[in-house]
Protein backbone atom coordinates (compact mmCIF):
# COMPACT_ATOMS: atom_id res chain seq x y z
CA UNK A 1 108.10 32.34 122.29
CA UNK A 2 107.50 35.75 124.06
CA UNK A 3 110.59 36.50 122.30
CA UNK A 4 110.06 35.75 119.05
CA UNK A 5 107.17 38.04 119.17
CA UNK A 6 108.83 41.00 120.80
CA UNK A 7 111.75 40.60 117.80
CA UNK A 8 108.86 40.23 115.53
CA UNK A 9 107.05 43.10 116.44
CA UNK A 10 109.96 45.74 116.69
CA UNK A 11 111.00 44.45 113.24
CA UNK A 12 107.79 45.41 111.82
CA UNK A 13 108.26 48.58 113.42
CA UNK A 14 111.50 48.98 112.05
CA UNK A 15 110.08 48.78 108.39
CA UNK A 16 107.33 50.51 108.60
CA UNK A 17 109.49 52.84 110.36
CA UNK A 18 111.55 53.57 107.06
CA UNK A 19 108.97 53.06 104.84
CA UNK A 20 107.83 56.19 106.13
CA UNK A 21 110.73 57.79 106.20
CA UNK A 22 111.60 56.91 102.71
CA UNK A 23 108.41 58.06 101.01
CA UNK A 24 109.07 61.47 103.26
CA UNK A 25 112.46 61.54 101.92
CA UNK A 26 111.91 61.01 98.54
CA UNK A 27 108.71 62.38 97.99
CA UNK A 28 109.56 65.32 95.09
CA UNK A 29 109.19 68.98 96.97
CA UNK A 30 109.66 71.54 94.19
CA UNK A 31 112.02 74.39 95.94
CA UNK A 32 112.65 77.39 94.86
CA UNK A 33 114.75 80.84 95.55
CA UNK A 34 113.89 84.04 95.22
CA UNK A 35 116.76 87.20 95.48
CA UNK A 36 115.31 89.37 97.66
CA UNK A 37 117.87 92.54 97.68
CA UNK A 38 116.54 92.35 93.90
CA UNK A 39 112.88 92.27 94.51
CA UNK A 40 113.07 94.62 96.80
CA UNK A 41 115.63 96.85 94.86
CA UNK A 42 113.50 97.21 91.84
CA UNK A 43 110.10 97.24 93.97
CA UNK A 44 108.17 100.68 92.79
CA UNK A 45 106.43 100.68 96.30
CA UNK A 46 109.71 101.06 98.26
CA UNK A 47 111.29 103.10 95.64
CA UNK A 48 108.37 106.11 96.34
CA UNK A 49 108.70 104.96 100.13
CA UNK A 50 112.34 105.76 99.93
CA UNK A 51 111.51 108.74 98.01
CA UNK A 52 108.81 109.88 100.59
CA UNK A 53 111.11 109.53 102.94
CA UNK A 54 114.01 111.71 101.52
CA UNK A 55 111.12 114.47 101.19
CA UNK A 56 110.20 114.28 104.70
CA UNK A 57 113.73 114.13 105.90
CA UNK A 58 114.45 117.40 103.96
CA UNK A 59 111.51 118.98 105.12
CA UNK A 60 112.32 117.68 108.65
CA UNK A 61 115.49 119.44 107.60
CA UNK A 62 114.17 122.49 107.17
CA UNK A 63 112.05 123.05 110.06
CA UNK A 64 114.97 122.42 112.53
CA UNK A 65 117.25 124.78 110.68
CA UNK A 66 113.94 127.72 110.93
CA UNK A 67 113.21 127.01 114.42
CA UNK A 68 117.36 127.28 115.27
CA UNK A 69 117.05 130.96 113.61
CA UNK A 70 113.84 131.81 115.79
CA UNK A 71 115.80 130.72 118.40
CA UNK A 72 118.56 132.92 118.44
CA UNK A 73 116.71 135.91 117.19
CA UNK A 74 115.31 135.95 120.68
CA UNK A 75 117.90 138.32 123.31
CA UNK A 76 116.03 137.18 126.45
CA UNK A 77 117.91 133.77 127.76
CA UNK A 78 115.51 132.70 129.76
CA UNK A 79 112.88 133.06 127.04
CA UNK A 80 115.54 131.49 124.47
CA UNK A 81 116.15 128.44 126.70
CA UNK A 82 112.37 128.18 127.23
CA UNK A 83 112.31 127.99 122.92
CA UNK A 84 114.70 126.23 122.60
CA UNK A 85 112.90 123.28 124.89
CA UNK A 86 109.96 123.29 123.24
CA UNK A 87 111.41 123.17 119.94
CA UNK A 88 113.77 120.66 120.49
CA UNK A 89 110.38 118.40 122.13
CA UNK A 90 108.56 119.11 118.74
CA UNK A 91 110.92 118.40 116.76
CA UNK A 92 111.03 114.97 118.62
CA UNK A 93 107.24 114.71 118.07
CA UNK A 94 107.70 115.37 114.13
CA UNK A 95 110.91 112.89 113.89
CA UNK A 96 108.97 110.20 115.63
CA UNK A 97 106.05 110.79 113.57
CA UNK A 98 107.83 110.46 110.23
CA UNK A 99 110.07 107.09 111.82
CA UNK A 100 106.45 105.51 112.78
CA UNK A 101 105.10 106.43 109.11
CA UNK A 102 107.86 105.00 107.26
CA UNK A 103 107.91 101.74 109.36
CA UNK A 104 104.56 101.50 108.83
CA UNK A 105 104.77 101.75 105.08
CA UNK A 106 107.91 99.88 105.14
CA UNK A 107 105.95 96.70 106.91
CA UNK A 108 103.09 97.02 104.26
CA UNK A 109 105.79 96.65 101.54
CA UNK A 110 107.44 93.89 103.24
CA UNK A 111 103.72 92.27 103.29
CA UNK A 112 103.02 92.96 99.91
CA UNK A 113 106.24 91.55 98.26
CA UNK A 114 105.77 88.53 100.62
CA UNK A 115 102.22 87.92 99.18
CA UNK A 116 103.41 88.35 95.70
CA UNK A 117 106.49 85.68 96.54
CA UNK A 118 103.28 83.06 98.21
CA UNK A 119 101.15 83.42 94.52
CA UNK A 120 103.55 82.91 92.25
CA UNK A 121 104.88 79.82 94.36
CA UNK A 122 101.58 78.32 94.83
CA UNK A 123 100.67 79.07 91.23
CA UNK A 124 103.62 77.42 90.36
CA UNK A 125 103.61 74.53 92.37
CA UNK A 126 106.68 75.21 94.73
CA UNK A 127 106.66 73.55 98.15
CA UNK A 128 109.16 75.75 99.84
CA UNK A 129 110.92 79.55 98.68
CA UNK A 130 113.88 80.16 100.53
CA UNK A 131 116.33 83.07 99.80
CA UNK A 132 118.93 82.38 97.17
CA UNK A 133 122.14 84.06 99.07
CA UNK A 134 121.08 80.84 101.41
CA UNK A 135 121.08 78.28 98.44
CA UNK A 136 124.42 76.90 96.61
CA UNK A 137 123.07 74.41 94.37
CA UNK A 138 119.58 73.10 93.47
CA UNK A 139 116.57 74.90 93.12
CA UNK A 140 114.54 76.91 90.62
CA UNK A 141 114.67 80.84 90.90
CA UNK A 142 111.36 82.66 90.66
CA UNK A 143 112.58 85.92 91.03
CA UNK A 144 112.04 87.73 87.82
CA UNK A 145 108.21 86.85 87.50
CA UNK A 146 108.14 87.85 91.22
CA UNK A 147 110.14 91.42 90.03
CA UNK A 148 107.18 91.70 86.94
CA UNK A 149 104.20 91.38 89.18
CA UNK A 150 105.52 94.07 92.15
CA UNK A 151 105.96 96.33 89.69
């Protein structure tokens, strides 16, 4: 009798089990893609970042090559070497600076696009955006109405 029960009992387990499972399964998830070199390609905020960054590179640039002709204006080697130090640690400082700025702006890009990817998903129903190099077959791509609003 004990027996019957315990057969019973893991039986009912066993469909409830895959009932679950089944509405899980089948349950419609809208998914879609989204081409992210493209986003981010056509994004205006990392266009001027990338700009920005050009300009402070040149300018960078520029101050190294003006503090290498201070340098060797000066005859004294000692004082020359001593120069030469504390140009090279300053030009350190400024190189740092501009790498922290642009990684900084670069990470509030990355946020914003990210945001702009969550709206238009949720306003649109999806369930899950994945990138579309990751996707062969089967999904709906949002990335053109994510392209209009970042602009």
């Amino acid at each position: 009798m004990k027996k019957g029960y315990v057969v019973l009992a893991v039986a009912i387990a066993f469909v409830l089990g895959a009932a679950v499972c089944c509405g899980l399964c089948c349950r419609k998830s809208k998914v879609a893609v989204v081409d992210i070199m493209s986003i981010v390609g056509k994004s205006e905020q990392v266009q001027n970042l990338k700009a920005q960054q050009a300009a402070q590179t040149e300018a960078l640039g520029q101050w190294l090559q003006a503090a290498q002709a201070e340098i060797e204006k000066v005859k004294d080697e000692a004082k020359k070497e001593e120069l030469s130090k504390q140009r090279a640690a300053e030009f350190v400082q400024r190189r740092d600076a501009v790498a922290q700025q642009y990684a900084t702006m670069l990470q509030e890009a990355d946020k914003s696009i990210t945001e702009s990817i969550v709206k238009i998903a949720k306003k649109k129903g999806y369930k899950l955006v994945v990138p579309k190099n990751l996707v062969i077959y089967g999904s709906d791509d949002i990335t053109e109405e994510v392209e209009k609003v970042i602009k």
